[in-house]
Protein backbone atom coordinates (compact mmCIF):
# COMPACT_ATOMS: atom_id res chain seq x y z
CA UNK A 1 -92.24 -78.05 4.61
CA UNK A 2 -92.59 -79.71 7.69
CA UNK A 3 -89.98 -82.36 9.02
CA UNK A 4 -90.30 -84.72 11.25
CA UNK A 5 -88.06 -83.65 13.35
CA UNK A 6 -88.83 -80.28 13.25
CA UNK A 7 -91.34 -78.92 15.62
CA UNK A 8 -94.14 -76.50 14.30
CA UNK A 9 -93.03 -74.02 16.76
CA UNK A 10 -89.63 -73.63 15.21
CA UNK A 11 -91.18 -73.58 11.41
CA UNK A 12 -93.75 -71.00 12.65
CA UNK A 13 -90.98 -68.30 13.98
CA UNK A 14 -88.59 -68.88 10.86
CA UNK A 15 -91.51 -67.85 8.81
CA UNK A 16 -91.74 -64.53 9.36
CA UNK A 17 -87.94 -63.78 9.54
CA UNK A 18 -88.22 -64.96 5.62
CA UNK A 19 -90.97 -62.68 4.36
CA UNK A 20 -89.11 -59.16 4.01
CA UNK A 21 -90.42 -56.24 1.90
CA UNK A 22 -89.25 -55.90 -1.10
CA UNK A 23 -88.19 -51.87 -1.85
CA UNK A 24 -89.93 -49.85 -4.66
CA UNK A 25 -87.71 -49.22 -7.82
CA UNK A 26 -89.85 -46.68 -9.16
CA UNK A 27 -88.47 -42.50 -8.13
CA UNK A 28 -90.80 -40.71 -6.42
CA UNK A 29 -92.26 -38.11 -8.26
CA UNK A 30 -89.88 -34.79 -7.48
CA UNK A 31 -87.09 -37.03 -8.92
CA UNK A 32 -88.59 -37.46 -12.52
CA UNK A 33 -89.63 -33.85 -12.26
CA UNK A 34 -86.09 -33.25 -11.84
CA UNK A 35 -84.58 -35.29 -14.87
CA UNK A 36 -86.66 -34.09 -17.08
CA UNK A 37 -85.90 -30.14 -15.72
CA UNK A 38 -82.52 -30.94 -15.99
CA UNK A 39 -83.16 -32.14 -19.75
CA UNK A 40 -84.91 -29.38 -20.71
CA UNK A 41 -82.10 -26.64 -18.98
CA UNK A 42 -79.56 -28.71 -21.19
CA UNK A 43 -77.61 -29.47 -17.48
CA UNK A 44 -77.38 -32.76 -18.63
CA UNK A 45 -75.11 -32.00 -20.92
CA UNK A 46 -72.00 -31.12 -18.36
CA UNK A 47 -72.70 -34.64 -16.64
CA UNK A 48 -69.21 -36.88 -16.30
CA UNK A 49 -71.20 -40.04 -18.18
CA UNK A 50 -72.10 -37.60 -21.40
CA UNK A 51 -68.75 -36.04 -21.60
CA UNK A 52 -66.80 -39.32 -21.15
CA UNK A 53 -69.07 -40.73 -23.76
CA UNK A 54 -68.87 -37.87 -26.48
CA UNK A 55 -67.66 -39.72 -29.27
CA UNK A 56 -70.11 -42.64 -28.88
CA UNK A 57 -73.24 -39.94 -28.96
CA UNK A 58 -71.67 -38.50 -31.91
CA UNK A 59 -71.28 -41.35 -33.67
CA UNK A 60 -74.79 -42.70 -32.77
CA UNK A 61 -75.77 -39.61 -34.05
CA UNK A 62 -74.42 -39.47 -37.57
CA UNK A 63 -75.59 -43.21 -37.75
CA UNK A 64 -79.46 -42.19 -37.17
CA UNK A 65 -78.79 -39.26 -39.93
CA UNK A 66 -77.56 -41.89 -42.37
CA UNK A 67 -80.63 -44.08 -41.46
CA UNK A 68 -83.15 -41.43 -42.52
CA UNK A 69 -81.06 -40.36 -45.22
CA UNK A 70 -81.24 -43.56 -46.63
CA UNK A 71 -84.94 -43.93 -46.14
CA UNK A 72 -85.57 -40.33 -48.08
CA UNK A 73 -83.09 -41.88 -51.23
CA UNK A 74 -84.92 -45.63 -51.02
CA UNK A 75 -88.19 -43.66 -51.09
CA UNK A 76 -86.88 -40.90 -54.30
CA UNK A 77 -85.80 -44.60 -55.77
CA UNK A 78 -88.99 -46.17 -55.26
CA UNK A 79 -90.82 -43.35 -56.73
CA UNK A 80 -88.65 -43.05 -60.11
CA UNK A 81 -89.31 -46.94 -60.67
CA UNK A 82 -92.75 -46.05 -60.96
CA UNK A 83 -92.90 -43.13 -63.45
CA UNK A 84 -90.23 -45.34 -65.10
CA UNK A 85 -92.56 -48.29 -65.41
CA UNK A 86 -95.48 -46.30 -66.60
CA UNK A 87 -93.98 -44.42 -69.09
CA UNK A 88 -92.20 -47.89 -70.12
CA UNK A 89 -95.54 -48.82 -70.78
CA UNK A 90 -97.17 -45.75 -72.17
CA UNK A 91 -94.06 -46.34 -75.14
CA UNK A 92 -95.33 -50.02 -75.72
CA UNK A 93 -98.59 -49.65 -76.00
CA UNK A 94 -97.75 -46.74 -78.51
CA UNK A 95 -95.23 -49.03 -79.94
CA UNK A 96 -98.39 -51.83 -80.77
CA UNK A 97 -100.32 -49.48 -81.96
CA UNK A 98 -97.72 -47.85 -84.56
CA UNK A 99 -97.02 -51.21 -85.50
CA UNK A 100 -100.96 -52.40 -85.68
CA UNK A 101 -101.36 -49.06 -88.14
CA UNK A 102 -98.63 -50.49 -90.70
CA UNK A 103 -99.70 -54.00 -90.79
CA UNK A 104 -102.95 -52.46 -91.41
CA UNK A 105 -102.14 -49.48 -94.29
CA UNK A 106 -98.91 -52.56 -95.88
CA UNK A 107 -102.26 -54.94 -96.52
CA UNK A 108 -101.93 -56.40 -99.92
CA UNK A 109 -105.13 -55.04 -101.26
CA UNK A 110 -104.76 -52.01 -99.79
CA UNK A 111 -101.53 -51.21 -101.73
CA UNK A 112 -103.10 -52.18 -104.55
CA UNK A 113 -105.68 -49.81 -104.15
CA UNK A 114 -103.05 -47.06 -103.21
CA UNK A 115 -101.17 -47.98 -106.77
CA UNK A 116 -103.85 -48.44 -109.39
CA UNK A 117 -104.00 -44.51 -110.16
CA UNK A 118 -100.57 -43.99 -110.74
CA UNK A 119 -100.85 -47.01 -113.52
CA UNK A 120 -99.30 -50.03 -111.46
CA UNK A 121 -100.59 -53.34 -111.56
CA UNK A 122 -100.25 -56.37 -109.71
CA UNK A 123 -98.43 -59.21 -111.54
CA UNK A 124 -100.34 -62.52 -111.63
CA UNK A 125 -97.25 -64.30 -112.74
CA UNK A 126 -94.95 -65.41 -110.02
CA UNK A 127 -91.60 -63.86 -110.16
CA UNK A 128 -88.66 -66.02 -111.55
CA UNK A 129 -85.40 -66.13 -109.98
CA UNK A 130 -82.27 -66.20 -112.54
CA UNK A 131 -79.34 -67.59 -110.87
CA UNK A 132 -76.01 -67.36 -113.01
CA UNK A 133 -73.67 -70.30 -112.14
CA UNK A 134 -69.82 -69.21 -112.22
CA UNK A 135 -67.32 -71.14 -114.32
CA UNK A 136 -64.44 -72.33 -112.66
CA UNK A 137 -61.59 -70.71 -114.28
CA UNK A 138 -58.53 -73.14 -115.21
């Protein structure tokens, strides 16, 4: 921005002392090549970062084995609810249908069908209920 006081001269030569290049971040290409060499010989391995940091790796380690570990025993889980679920219903369906064939064969008529040729009859006569009332005894 341009001042009063400031002459366009001045704001002209400060200009370009501002704009500087800024510097790549990326590796050039040999350098990748090299990390991933050095990954694949295993020399990675003797570097002073992974030996310093040994017992963080390990531990990182065994927490990623846990991780899948549990996924394989949430997925066995997962799987045994649902053969427990259909056989749960496989047994009540054949529990409705048991129960459907005895309502069906305990009918009324039907049992007296099922007893006339052994020489039982059905009573007509309601059944009377003799109740005996107990003396208190002095």
């Amino acid at each position: 921005m341009i001042n009063e006081y400031q002459n366009k001269e001045e704001v002209q030569k400060e200009s370009p002392k501002k704009k500087k290049r800024k510097k790549s971040t990326r590796k050039p290409l040999g350098e990748s090549s090299k990390t991933f060499m050095q990954i694949i010989n295993g020399d990675f391995l003797t570097k002073d970062f992974v030996l310093n940091n040994l017992t963080y790796i390990v531990f990182f380690v065994m927490l990623l084995i846990l991780i899948v570990g549990k996924g394989y025993y949430v997925n066995q889980l997962a799987k045994e609810t649902s053969n427990m679920e259909k056989e749960l219903n496989q047994m009540t369906s054949d529990y409705v249908e048991t129960k459907a064939k005895l309502e069906e064969e305990t009918r009324r008529q039907v049992l007296v069908d099922k007893l006339t040729p052994l020489g039982l009859k059905e009573t007509r006569k309601p059944t009377k209920v003799v109740r005996i009332k107990k003396e208190e005894e002095e």
